[in-house]
Protein backbone atom coordinates (compact mmCIF):
# COMPACT_ATOMS: atom_id res chain seq x y z
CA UNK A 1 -8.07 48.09 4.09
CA UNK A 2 -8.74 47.76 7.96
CA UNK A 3 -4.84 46.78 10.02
CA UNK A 4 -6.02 44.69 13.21
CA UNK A 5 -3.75 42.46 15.59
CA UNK A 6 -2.90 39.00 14.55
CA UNK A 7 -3.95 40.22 10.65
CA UNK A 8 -2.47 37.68 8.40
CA UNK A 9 -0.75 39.27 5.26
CA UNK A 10 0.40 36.77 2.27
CA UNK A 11 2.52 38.64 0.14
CA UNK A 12 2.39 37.12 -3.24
CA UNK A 13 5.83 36.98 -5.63
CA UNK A 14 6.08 39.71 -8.85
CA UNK A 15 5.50 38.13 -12.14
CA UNK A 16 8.82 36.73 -13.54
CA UNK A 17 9.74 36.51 -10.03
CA UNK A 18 10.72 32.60 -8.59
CA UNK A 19 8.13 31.45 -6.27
CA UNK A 20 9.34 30.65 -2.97
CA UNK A 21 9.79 27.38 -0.99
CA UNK A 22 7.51 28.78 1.62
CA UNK A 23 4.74 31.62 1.10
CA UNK A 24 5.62 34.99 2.51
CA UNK A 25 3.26 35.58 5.37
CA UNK A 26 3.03 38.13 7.98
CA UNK A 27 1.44 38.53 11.11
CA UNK A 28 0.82 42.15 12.18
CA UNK A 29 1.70 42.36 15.60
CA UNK A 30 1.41 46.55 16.17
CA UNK A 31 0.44 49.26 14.54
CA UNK A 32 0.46 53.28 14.77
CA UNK A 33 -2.32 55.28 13.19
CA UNK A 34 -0.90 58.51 13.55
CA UNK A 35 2.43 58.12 12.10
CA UNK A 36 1.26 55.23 10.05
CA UNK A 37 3.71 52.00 10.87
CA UNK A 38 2.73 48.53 11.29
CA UNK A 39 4.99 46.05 13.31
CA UNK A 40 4.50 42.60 11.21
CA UNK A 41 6.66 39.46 11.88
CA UNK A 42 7.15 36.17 9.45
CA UNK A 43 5.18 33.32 10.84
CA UNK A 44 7.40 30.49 9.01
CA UNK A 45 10.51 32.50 9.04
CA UNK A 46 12.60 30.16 12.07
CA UNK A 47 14.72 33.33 12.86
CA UNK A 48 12.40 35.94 11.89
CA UNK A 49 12.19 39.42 13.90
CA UNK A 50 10.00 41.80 13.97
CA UNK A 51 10.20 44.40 11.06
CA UNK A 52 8.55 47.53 10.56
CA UNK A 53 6.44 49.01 7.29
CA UNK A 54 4.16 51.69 6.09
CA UNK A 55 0.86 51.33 6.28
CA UNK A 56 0.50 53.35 3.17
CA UNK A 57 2.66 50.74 1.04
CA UNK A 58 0.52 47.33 2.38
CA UNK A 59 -3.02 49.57 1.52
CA UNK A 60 -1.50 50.04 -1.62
CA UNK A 61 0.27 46.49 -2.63
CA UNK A 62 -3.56 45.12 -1.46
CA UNK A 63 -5.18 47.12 -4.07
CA UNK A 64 -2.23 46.23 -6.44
CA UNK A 65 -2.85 42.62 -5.89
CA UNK A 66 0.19 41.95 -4.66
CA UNK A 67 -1.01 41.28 -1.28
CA UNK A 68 -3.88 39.54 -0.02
CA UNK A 69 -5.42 38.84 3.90
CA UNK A 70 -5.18 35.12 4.97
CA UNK A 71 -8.56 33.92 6.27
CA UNK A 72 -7.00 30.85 7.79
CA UNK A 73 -4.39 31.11 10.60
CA UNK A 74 -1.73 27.84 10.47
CA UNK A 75 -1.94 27.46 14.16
CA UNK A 76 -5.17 27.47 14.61
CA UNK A 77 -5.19 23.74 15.69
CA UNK A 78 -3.24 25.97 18.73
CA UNK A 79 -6.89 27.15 20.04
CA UNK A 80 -8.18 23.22 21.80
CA UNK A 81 -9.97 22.93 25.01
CA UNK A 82 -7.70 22.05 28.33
CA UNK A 83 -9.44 18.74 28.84
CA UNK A 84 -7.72 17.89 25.12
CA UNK A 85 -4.18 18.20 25.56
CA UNK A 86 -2.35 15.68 27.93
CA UNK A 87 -0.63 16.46 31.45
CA UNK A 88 2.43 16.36 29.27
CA UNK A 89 1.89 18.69 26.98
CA UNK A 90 0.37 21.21 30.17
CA UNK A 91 3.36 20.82 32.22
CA UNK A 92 5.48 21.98 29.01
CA UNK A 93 3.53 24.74 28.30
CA UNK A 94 3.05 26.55 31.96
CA UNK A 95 6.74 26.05 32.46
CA UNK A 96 7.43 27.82 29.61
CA UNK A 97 5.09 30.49 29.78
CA UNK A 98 6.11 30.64 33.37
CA UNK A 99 9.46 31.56 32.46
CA UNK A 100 8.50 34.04 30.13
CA UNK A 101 5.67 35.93 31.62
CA UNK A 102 7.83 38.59 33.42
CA UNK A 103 9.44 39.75 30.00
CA UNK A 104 6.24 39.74 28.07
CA UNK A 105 5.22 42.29 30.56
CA UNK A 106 7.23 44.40 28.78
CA UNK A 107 6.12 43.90 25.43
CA UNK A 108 2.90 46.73 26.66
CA UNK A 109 5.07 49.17 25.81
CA UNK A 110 6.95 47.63 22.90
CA UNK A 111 9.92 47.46 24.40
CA UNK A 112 9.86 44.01 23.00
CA UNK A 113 9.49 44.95 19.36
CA UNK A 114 12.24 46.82 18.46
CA UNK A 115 16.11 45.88 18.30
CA UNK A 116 17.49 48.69 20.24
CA UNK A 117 15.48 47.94 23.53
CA UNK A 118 15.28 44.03 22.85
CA UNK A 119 18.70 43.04 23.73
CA UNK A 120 18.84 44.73 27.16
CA UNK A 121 15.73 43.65 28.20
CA UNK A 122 16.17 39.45 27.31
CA UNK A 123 20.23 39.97 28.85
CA UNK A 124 17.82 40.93 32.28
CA UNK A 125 15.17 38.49 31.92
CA UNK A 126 17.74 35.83 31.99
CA UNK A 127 19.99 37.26 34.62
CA UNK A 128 17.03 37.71 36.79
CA UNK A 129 16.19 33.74 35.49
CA UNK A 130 19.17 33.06 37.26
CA UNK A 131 19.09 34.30 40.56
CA UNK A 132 15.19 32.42 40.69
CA UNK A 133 17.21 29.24 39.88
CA UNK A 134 19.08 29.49 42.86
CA UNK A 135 16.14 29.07 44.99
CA UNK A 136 14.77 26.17 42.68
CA UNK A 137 11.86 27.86 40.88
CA UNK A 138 12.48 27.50 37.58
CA UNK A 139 15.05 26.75 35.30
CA UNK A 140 17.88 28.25 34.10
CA UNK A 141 17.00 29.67 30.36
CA UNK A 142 19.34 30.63 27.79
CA UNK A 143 19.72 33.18 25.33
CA UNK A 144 18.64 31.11 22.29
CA UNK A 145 16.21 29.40 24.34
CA UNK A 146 14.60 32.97 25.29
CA UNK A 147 14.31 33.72 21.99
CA UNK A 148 13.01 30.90 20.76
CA UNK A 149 9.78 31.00 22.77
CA UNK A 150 9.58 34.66 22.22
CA UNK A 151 9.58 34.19 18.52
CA UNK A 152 7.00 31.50 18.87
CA UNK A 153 4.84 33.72 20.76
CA UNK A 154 4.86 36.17 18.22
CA UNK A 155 4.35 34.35 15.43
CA UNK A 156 1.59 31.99 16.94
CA UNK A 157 -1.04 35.11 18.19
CA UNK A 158 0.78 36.00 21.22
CA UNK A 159 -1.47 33.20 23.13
CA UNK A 160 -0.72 30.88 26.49
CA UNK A 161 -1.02 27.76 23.47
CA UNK A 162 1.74 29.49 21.58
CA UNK A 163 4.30 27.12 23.75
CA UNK A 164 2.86 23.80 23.64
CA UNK A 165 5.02 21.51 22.49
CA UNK A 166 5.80 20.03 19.04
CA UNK A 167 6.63 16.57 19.72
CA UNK A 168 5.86 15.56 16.20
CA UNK A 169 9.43 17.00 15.67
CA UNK A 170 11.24 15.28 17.98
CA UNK A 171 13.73 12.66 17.15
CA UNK A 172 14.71 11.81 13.99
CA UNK A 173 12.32 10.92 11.76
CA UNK A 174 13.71 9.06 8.55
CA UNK A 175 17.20 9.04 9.64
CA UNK A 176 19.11 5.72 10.03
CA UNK A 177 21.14 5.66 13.45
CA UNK A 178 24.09 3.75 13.28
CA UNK A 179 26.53 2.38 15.95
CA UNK A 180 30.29 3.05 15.63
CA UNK A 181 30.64 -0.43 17.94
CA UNK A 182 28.02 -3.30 18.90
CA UNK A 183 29.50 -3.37 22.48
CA UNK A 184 27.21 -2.40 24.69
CA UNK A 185 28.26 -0.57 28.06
CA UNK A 186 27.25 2.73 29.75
CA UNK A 187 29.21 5.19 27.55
CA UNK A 188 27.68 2.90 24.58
CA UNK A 189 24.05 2.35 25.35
CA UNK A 190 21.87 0.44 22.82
CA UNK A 191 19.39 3.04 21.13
CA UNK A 192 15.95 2.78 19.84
CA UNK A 193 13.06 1.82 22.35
CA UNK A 194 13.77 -1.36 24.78
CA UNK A 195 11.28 -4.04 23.89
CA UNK A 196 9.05 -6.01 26.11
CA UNK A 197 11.59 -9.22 25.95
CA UNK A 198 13.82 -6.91 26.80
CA UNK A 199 12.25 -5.51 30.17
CA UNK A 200 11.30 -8.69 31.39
CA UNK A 201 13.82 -10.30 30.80
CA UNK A 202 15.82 -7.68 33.13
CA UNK A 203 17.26 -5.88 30.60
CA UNK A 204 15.88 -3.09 30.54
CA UNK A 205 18.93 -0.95 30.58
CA UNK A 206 20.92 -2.55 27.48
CA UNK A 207 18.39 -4.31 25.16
CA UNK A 208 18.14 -7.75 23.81
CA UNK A 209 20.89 -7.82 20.70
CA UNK A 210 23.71 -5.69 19.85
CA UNK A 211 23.92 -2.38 18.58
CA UNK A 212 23.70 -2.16 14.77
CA UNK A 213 26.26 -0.73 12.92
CA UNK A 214 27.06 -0.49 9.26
CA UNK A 215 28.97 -3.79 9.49
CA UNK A 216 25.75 -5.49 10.73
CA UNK A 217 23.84 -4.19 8.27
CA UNK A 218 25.93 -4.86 5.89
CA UNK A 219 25.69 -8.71 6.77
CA UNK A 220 21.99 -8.06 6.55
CA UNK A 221 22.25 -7.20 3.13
CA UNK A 222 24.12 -10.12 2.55
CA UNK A 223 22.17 -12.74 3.92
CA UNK A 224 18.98 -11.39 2.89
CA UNK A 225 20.10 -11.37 -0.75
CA UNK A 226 21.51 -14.75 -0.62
CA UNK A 227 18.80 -16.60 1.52
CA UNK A 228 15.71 -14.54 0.77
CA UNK A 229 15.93 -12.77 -2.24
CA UNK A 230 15.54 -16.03 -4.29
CA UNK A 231 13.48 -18.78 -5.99
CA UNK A 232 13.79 -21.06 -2.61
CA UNK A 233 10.76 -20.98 -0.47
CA UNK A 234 12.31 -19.76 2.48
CA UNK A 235 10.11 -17.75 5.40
CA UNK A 236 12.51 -14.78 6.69
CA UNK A 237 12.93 -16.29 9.82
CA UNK A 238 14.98 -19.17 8.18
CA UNK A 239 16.78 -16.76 5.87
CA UNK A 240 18.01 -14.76 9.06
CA UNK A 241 19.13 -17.97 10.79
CA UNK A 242 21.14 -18.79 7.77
CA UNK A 243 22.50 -15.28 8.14
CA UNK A 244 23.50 -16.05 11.49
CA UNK A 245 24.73 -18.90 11.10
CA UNK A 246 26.52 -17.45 7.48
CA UNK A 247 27.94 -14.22 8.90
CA UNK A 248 28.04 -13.72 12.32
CA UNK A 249 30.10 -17.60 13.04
CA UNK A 250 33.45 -16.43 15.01
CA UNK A 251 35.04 -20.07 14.53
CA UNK A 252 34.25 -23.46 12.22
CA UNK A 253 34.41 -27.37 14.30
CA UNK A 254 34.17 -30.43 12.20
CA UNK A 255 31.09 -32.78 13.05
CA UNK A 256 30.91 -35.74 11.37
CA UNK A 257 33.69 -34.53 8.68
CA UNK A 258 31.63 -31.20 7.52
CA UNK A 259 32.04 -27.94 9.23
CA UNK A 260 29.99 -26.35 11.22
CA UNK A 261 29.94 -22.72 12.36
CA UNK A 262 30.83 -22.07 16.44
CA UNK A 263 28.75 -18.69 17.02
CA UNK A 264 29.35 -16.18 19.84
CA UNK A 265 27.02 -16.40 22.97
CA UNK A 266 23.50 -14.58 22.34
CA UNK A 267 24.55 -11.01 23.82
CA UNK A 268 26.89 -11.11 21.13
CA UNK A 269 24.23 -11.53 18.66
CA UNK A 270 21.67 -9.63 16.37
CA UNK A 271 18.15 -10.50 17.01
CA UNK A 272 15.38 -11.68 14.51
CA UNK A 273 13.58 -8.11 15.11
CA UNK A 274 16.63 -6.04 14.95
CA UNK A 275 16.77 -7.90 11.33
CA UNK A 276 13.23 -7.80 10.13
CA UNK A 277 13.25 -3.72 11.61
CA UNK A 278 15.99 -3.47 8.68
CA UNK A 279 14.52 -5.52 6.27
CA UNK A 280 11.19 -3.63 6.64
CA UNK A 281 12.97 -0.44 6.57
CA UNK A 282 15.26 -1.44 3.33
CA UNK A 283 13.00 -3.75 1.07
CA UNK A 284 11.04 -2.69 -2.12
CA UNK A 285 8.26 -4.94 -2.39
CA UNK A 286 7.67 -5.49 -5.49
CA UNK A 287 11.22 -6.05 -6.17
CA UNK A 288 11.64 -8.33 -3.47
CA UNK A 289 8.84 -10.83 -4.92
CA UNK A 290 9.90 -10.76 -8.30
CA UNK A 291 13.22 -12.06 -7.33
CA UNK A 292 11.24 -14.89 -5.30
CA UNK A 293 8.64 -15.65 -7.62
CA UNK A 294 10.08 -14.99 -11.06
CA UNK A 295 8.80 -12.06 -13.49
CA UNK A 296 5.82 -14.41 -14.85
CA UNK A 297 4.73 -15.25 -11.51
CA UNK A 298 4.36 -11.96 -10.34
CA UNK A 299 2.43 -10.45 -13.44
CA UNK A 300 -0.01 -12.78 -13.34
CA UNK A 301 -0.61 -13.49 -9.54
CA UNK A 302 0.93 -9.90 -7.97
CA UNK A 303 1.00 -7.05 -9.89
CA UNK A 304 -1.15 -4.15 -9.44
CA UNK A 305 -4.61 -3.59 -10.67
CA UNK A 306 -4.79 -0.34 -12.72
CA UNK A 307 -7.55 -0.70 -13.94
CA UNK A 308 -11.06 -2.07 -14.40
CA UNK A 309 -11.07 -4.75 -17.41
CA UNK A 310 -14.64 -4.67 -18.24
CA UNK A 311 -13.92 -1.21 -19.74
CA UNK A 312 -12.93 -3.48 -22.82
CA UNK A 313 -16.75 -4.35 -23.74
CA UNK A 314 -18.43 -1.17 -24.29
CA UNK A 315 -21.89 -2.80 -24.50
CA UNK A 316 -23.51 -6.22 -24.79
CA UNK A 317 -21.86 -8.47 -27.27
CA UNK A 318 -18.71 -6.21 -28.04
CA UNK A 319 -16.17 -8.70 -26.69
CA UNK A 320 -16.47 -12.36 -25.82
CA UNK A 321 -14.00 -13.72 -23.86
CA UNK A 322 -13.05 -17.70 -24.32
CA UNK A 323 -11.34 -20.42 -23.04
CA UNK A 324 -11.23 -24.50 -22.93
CA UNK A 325 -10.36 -26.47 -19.38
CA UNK A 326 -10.63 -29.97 -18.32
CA UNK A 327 -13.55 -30.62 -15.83
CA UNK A 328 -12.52 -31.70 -12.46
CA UNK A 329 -15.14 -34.97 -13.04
CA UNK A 330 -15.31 -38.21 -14.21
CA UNK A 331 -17.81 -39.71 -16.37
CA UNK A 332 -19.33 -42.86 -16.94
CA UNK A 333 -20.84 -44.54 -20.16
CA UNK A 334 -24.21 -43.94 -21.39
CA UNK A 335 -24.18 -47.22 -22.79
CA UNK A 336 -22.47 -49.37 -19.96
CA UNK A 337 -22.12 -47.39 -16.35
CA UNK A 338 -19.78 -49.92 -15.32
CA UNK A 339 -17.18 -48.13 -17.66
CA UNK A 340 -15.15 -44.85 -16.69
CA UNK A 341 -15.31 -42.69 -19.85
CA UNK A 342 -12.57 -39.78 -18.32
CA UNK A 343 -13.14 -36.30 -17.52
CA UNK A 344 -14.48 -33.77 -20.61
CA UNK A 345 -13.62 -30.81 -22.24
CA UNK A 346 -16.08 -27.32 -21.50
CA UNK A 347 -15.71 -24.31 -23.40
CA UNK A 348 -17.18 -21.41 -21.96
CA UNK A 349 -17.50 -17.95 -23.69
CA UNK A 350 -18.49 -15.30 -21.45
CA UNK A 351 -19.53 -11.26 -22.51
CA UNK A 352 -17.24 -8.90 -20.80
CA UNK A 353 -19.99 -6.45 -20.25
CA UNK A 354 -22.45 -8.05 -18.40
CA UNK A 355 -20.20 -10.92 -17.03
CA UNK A 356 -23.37 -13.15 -18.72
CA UNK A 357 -22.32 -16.89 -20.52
CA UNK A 358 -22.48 -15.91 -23.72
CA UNK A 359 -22.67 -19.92 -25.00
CA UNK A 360 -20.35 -22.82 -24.08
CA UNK A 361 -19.67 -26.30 -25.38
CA UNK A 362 -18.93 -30.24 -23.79
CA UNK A 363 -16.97 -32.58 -25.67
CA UNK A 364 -14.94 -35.26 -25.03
CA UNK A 365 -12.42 -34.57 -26.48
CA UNK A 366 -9.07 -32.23 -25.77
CA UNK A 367 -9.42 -28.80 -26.77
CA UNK A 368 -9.19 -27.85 -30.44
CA UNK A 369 -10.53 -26.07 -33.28
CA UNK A 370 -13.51 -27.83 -33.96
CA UNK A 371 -14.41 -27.50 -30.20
CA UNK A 372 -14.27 -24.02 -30.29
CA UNK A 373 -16.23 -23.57 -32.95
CA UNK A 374 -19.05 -25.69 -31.40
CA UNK A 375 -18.71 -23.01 -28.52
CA UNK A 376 -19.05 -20.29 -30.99
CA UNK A 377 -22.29 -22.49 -32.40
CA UNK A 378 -24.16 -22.56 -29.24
CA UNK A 379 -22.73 -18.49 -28.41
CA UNK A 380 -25.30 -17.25 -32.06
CA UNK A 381 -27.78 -19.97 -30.77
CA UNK A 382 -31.42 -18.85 -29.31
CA UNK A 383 -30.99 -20.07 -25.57
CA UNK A 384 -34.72 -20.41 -25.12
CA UNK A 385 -34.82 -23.41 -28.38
CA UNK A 386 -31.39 -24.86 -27.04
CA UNK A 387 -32.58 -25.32 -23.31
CA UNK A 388 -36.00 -26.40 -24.91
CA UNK A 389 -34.48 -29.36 -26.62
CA UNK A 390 -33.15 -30.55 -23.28
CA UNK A 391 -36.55 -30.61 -21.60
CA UNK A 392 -35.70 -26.78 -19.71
CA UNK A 393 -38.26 -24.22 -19.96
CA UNK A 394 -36.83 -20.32 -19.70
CA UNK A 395 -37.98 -17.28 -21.14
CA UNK A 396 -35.66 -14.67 -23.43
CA UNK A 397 -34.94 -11.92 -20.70
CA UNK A 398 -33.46 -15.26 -18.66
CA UNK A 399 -30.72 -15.68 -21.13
CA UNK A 400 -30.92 -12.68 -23.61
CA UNK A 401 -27.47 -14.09 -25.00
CA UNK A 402 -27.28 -14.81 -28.92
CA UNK A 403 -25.58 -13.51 -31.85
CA UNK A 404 -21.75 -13.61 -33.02
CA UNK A 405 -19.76 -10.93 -30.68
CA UNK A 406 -17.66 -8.03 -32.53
CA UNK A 407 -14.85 -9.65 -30.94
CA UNK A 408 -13.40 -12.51 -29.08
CA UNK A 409 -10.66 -12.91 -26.72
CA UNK A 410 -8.67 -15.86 -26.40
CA UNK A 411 -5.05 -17.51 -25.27
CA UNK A 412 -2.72 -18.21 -28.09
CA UNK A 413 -4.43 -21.62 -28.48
CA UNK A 414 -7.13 -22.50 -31.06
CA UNK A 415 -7.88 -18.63 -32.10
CA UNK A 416 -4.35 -17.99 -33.51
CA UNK A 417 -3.58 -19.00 -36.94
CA UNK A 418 -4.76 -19.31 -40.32
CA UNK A 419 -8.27 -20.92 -39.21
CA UNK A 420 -8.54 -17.99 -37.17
CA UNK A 421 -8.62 -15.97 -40.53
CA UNK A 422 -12.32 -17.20 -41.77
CA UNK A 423 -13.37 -15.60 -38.53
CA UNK A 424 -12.51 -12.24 -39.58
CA UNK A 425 -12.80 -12.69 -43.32
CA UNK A 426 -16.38 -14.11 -43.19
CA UNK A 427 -17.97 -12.75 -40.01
CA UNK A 428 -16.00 -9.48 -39.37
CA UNK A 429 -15.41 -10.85 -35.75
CA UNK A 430 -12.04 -9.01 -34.68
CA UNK A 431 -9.74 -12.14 -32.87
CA UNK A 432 -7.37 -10.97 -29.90
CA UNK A 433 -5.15 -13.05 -28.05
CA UNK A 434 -3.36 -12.42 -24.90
CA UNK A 435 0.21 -13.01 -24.10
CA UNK A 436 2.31 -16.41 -23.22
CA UNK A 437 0.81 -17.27 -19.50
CA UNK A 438 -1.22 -14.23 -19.20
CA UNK A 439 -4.27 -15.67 -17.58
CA UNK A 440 -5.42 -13.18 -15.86
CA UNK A 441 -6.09 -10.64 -19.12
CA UNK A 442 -9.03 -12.73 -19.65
CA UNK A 443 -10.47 -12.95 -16.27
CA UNK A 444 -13.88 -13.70 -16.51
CA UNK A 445 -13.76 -16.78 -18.98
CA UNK A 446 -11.49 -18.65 -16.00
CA UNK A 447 -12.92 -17.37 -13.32
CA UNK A 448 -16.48 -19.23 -14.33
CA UNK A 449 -14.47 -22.37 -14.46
CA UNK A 450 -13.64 -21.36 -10.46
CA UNK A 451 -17.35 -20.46 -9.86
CA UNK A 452 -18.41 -23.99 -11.45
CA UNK A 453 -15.87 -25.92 -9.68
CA UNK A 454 -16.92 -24.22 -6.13
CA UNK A 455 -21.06 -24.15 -6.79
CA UNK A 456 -21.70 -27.45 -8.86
CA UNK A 457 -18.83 -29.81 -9.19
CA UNK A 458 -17.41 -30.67 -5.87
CA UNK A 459 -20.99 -31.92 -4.44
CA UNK A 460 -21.06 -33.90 -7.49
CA UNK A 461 -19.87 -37.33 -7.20
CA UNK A 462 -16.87 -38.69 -9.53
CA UNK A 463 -15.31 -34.90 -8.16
CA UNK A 464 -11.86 -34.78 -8.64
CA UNK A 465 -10.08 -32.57 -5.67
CA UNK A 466 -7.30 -30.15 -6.28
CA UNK A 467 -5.13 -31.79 -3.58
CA UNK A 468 -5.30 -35.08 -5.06
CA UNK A 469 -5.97 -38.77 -3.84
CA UNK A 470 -4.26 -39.57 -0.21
CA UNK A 471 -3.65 -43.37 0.57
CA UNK A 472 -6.65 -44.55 1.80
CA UNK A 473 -9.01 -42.61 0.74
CA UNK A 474 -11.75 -44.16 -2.05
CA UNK A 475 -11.33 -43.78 -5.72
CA UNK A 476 -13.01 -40.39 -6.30
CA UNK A 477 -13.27 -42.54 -10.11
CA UNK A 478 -15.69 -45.31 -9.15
CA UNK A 479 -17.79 -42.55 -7.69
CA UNK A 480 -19.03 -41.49 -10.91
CA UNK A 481 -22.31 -41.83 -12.17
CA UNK A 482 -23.23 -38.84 -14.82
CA UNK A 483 -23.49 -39.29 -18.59
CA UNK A 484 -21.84 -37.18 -21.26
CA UNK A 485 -25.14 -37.48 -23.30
CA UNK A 486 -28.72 -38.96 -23.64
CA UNK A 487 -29.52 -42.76 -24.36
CA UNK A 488 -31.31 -41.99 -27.23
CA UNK A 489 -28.63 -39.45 -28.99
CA UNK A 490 -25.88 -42.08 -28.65
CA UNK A 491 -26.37 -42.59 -32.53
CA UNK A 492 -26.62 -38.93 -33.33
CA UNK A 493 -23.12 -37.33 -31.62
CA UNK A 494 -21.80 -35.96 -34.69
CA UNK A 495 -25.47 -34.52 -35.61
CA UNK A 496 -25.27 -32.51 -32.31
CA UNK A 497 -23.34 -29.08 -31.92
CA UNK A 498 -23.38 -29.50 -27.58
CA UNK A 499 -23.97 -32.43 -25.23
CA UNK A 500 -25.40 -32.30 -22.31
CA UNK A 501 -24.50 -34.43 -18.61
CA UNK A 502 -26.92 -36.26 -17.66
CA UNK A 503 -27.58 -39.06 -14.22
């Protein structure tokens, strides 16, 4: 084992031995062949020192495992190019190593290293700090300060980067600040960064709002549980007037018989970004909308995805997912266009693996077990003979989809009770159904309805809009002018498992 300046050394625990919150590693700083001691220092240790061992017991804890050399130094990211750091961070660092170059002078001779000649030589460095002070070269140091950048030096390579700064540590990160008044004066100055309202508004000095303390926050709480945390669509700006108005009111007046709250003059009051710094600070999001949209709402509209659904069809035909919805179009008569037949019924069945329409059914009339079953019908039909009998040419690799699926999704509707049972008893099809008002488990089956409404339907006319019918506008009914069948199958409905829509 070769000993070289800046070696790292990670000394690794015993077995049985508790492993520590930080690793054990040592950077050799000096070393003496001839009588065989290395100087090594902790690099994590905060108030390490320099401590001395025998090269003879790290050669032999390497080969016993039980120390191994660290390829990577953690202050590496100390070694950047000049033009990288900031004039900040280079005015910190020369002044520092400014004010320690003339004691690392003596650290040649290791003076520096060991206890007994330490102490005498940092109590001079700092007296002689002193008298330089006096004719305004640098600035004072102190003792802890002294050995605080000596310590640094050591453990970061003994380099001019060793005393950059760590601004990342500065402040307090994750720690609430709170007020013991919300006056504002000079021995009570408002904290936290003064915003740009603030500064041009002239007020630079104290802020916009009052200092928070745990009273105000406390009101926060408050107000944001009662006005925001509820089923009443309310934005958070109108939630933290109410608070205002709720909380902070120094006096009632009557108007008009009712009260109504007197509040203090602005200085005297929190501001909406004092409150939504808190609220951002406090709030668990998921939490929060469950309170405002109800458990039901949120499960099917906000919850998290964790996971991809069509995982549930392992191949082609292993699950079918289906559903019945009323088209957003009206239709006329085939028999007399001058009369408004209503909207129909669609069933679509889609294949979770491929995303493909598996089949799907138009009836006019509301969803129901016979419906679905003509859904299932056209699902085992050959595509290429069904679209043939409506004048539509395709080939099999356009719609490859026929056969009865090994399973079928649906809501709690038609697919759940005992007709359900011939399903399984006859065909071996497996029935699921999701939970009460758990759309989105079948996904696919009503997003098609979406993808039909957005493509197809609303150039069509007789479309019905989501928004409704405004005063004025023309009866989106006496628009309508498609068919729920041919002319010449008017006599032959009940013969026919699906209808077509036709000008």
């Amino acid at each position: 084992m070769q000993i070289l300046p800046n070696l790292l050394l990670e000394w690794r625990p015993a077995i049985g031995e508790d492993k520590p919150a930080f690793p054990l590693v040592e950077r050799v700083l000096t070393f003496d062949l001839d009588t065989g001691e290395v100087i090594l220092i902790n690099i994590f240790d905060e108030k390490a020192f320099p401590i001395l061992r025998s090269y003879r017991d790290i050669e032999q804890s390497y080969k016993d495992s039980h120390v191994a050399i660290l390829e990577k130094d953690p202050f590496a990211n100390l070694m950047v190019r000049e033009e990288e750091l900031t004039d900040v961070q280079r005015k910190h660092r020369d002044a520092a190593w400014e004010a320690m170059a003339p004691l690392l002078e003596k650290e040649d001779a290791d003076y520096l290293l060991f206890a007994s000649t330490r102490g005498p030589l940092i109590a001079a460095h700092i007296r002689n700090s002193a008298r330089s002070n006096a004719n305004g070269s640098i600035s004072k140091l102190s003792t802890r300060t002294v050995y605080k950048l000596q310590r640094r030096w050591w453990q970061r390579g003994r380099r001019k980067n060793a005393f950059l700064p760590e601004f990342r540590k500065c402040g307090a990160p994750g720690k609430p600040r709170r007020a013991l008044t919300t006056d504002i004066d000079e021995d009570h100055p408002k904290v936290g960064r003064r915003s740009a309202l603030a500064i041009s508004s002239g007020k630079a000095q104290t802020g916009c709002g009052i200092r928070m303390t745990e009273e105000t926050y406390r009101k926060f709480e408050l107000g944001a549980n009662r006005f925001y945390k509820n089923r009443e669509e309310r934005t958070l700006r109108r939630a933290f007037e109410l608070t205002v108005e709720k909380y902070f009111a120094v006096t009632y007046k009557i108007v008009d018989g009712e009260p109504k709250p007197v509040l203090p003059d602005s200085d005297k009051l929190p501001t909406f970004d004092q409150f939504t710094y808190w609220y951002d600070n406090v709030r668990n999001p998921e939490k929060d909308q469950r309170k405002r949209i109800g458990d039901i709402e949120f499960e099917l509209k906000s919850r998290q995805m964790l996971g991809d659904p069509r995982r549930m069809g392992f191949a082609p035909g292993s699950l079918c997912q289906i559903d019945a919805t009323i088209l957003n179009l009206y239709l006329v008569s085939a028999l007399d266009r001058t009369h408004i037949v209503g909207r129909a019924v669609t069933y679509n069945a889609i294949d979770v693996f491929s995303s493909a329409v598996h089949g799907f059914a138009l009836l006019m009339e509301g969803p129901s077990w016979v419906g679905a079953m003509l859904a299932l019908d056209n699902v085992v039909r050959d595509k290429v003979q069904f679209c043939g009998e409506y004048g539509i040419e395709i080939t099999e690799d356009e719609w490859p989809c026929k056969g009865m699926p090994n399973a079928i999704l649906a809501d709690r509707g038609e697919f759940e009770g005992y007709n359900a049972n011939s399903l399984v008893n006859a065909f071996g099809t497996i029935v699921h159904n999701t939970g009460v008002r758990r759309a989105d488990w079948k996904a696919y089956v009503e997003r098609s309805f979406g993808i039909a409404d957005e493509r197809v339907i609303r150039y069509t006319p007789g479309y019905v809009p989501p928004r409704g019918r405004n005063r004025g506008d023309p009866d989106y009914a006496l628009q309508a002018v498609l068919t729920p069948m041919r002319l010449e199958s008017c006599t032959s409905v009940t013969s026919s498992t699906t209808t077509s829509i036709n000008v």
